[in-house]
Protein backbone atom coordinates (compact mmCIF):
# COMPACT_ATOMS: atom_id res chain seq x y z
CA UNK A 1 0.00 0.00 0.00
CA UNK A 2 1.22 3.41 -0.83
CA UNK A 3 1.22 6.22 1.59
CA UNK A 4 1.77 9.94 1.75
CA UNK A 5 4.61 11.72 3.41
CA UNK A 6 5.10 15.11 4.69
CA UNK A 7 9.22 15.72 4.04
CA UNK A 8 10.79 19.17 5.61
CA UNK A 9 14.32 20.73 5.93
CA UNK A 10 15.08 22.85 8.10
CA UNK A 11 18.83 24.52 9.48
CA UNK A 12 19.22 24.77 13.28
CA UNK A 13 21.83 26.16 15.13
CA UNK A 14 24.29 23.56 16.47
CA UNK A 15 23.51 25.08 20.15
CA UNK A 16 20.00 24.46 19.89
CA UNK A 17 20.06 21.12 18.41
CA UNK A 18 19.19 19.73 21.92
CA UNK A 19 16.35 22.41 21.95
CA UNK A 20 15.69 21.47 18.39
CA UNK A 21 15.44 17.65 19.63
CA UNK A 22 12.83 18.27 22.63
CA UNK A 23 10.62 20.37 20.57
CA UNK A 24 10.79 17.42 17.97
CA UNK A 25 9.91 14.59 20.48
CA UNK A 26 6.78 16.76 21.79
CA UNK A 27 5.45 17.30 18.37
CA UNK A 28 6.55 14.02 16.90
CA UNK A 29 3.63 12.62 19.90
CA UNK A 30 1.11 15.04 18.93
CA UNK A 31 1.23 13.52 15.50
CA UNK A 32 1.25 9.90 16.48
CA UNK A 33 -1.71 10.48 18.93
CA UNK A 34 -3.71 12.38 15.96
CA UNK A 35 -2.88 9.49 13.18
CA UNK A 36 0.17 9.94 11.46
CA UNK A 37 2.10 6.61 11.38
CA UNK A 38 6.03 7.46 11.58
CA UNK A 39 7.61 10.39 12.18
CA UNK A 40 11.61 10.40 12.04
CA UNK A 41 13.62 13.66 12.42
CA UNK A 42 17.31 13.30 11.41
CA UNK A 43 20.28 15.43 11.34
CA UNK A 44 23.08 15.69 8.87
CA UNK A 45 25.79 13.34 9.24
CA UNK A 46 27.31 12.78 5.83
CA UNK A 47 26.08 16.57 3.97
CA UNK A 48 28.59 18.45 2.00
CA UNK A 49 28.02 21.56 -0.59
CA UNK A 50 27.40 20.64 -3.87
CA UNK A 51 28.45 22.44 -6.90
CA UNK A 52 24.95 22.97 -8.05
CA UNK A 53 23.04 22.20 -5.45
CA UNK A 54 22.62 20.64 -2.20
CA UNK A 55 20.95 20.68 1.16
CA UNK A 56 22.97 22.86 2.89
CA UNK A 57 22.94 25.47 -0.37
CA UNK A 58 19.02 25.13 -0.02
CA UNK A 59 18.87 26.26 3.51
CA UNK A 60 21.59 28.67 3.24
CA UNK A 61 23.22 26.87 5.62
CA UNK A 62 25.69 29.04 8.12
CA UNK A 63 29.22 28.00 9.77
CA UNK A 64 27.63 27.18 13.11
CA UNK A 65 23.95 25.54 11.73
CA UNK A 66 23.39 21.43 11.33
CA UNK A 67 20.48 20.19 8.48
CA UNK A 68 17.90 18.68 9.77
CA UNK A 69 15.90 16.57 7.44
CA UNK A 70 12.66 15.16 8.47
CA UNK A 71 9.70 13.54 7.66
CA UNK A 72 5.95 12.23 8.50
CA UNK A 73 4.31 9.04 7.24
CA UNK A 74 0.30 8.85 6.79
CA UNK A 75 -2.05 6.52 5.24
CA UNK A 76 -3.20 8.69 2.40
CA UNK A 77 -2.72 12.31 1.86
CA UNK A 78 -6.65 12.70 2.50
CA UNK A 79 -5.24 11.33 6.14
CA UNK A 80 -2.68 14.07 6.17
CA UNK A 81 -4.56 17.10 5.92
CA UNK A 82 -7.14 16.01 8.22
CA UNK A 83 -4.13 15.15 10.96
CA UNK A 84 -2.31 18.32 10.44
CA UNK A 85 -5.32 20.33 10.85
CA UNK A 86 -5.68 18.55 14.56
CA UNK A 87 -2.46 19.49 14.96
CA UNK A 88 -2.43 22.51 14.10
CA UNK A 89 -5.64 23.46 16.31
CA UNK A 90 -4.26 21.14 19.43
CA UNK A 91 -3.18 23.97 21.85
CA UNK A 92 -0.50 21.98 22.66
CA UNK A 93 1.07 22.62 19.65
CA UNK A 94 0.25 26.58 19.45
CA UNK A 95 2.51 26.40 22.25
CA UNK A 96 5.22 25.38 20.33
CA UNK A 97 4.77 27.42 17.61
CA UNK A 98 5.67 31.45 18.51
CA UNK A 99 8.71 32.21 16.09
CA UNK A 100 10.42 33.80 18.48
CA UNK A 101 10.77 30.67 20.50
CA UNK A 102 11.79 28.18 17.49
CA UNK A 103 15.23 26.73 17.98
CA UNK A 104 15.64 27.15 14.23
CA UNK A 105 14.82 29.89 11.31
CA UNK A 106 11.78 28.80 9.65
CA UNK A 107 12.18 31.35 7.27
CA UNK A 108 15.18 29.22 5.34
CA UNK A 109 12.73 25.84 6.34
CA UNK A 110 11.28 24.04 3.26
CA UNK A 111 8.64 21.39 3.03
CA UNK A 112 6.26 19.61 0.69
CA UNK A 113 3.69 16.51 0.54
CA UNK A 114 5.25 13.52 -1.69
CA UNK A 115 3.21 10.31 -3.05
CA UNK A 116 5.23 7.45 -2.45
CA UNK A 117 6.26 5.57 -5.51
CA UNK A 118 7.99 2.93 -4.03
CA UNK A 119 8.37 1.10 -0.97
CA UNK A 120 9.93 -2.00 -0.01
């Protein structure tokens, strides 16, 4: 069965990574608990420029910022927009989401919805 996924990239200061990691774990729940069936955030290990492009040239990555590269599995993309909308309206959540308390500039963050293709 295919299903739907929710990829995002975002850079975060190496400082706040921790930060970064604890806001991660407390949404990652909210998501479980409203349907989504994996979410896995992961930060760069093995990244390096690219001569065209790459992920740190697409986040404008700085001297003292990590990639983070994430994503959010769902049954269907019908599935997804129902669970991000109760996550979006869990208060929970609003919490976490004044800009001036991200661990991270979600100005340089990018994201999109992806049919999957192929999975094994």
């Amino acid at each position: 069965m295919a299903h739907y996924v929710d990829g995002y990239v975002v850079p975060v200061p190496t400082a706040k990574l921790d930060a970064y990691r604890q806001m991660a774990e407390r949404a990652a729940k909210l998501w479980k608990e409203h349907g989504a069936l994996q979410v896995c955030e992961c930060a760069a290990d093995d990244v390096k420029p690219g001569k065209v492009t790459s992920f740190p040239q697409a986040v404008q990555l700085k001297d003292d910022e990590i990639v983070v590269f994430s994503f959010i599995v769902y049954n269907s993309r019908e599935d997804r927009d129902r669970i991000n909308a109760k996550v979006m309206e869990d208060p929970r959540m609003k919490d976490m989401m004044d800009p001036k308390a991200l661990p991270f500039d979600g100005m340089r963050m990018f994201w999109g919805g992806f049919k999957t293709i192929v999975e094994v």
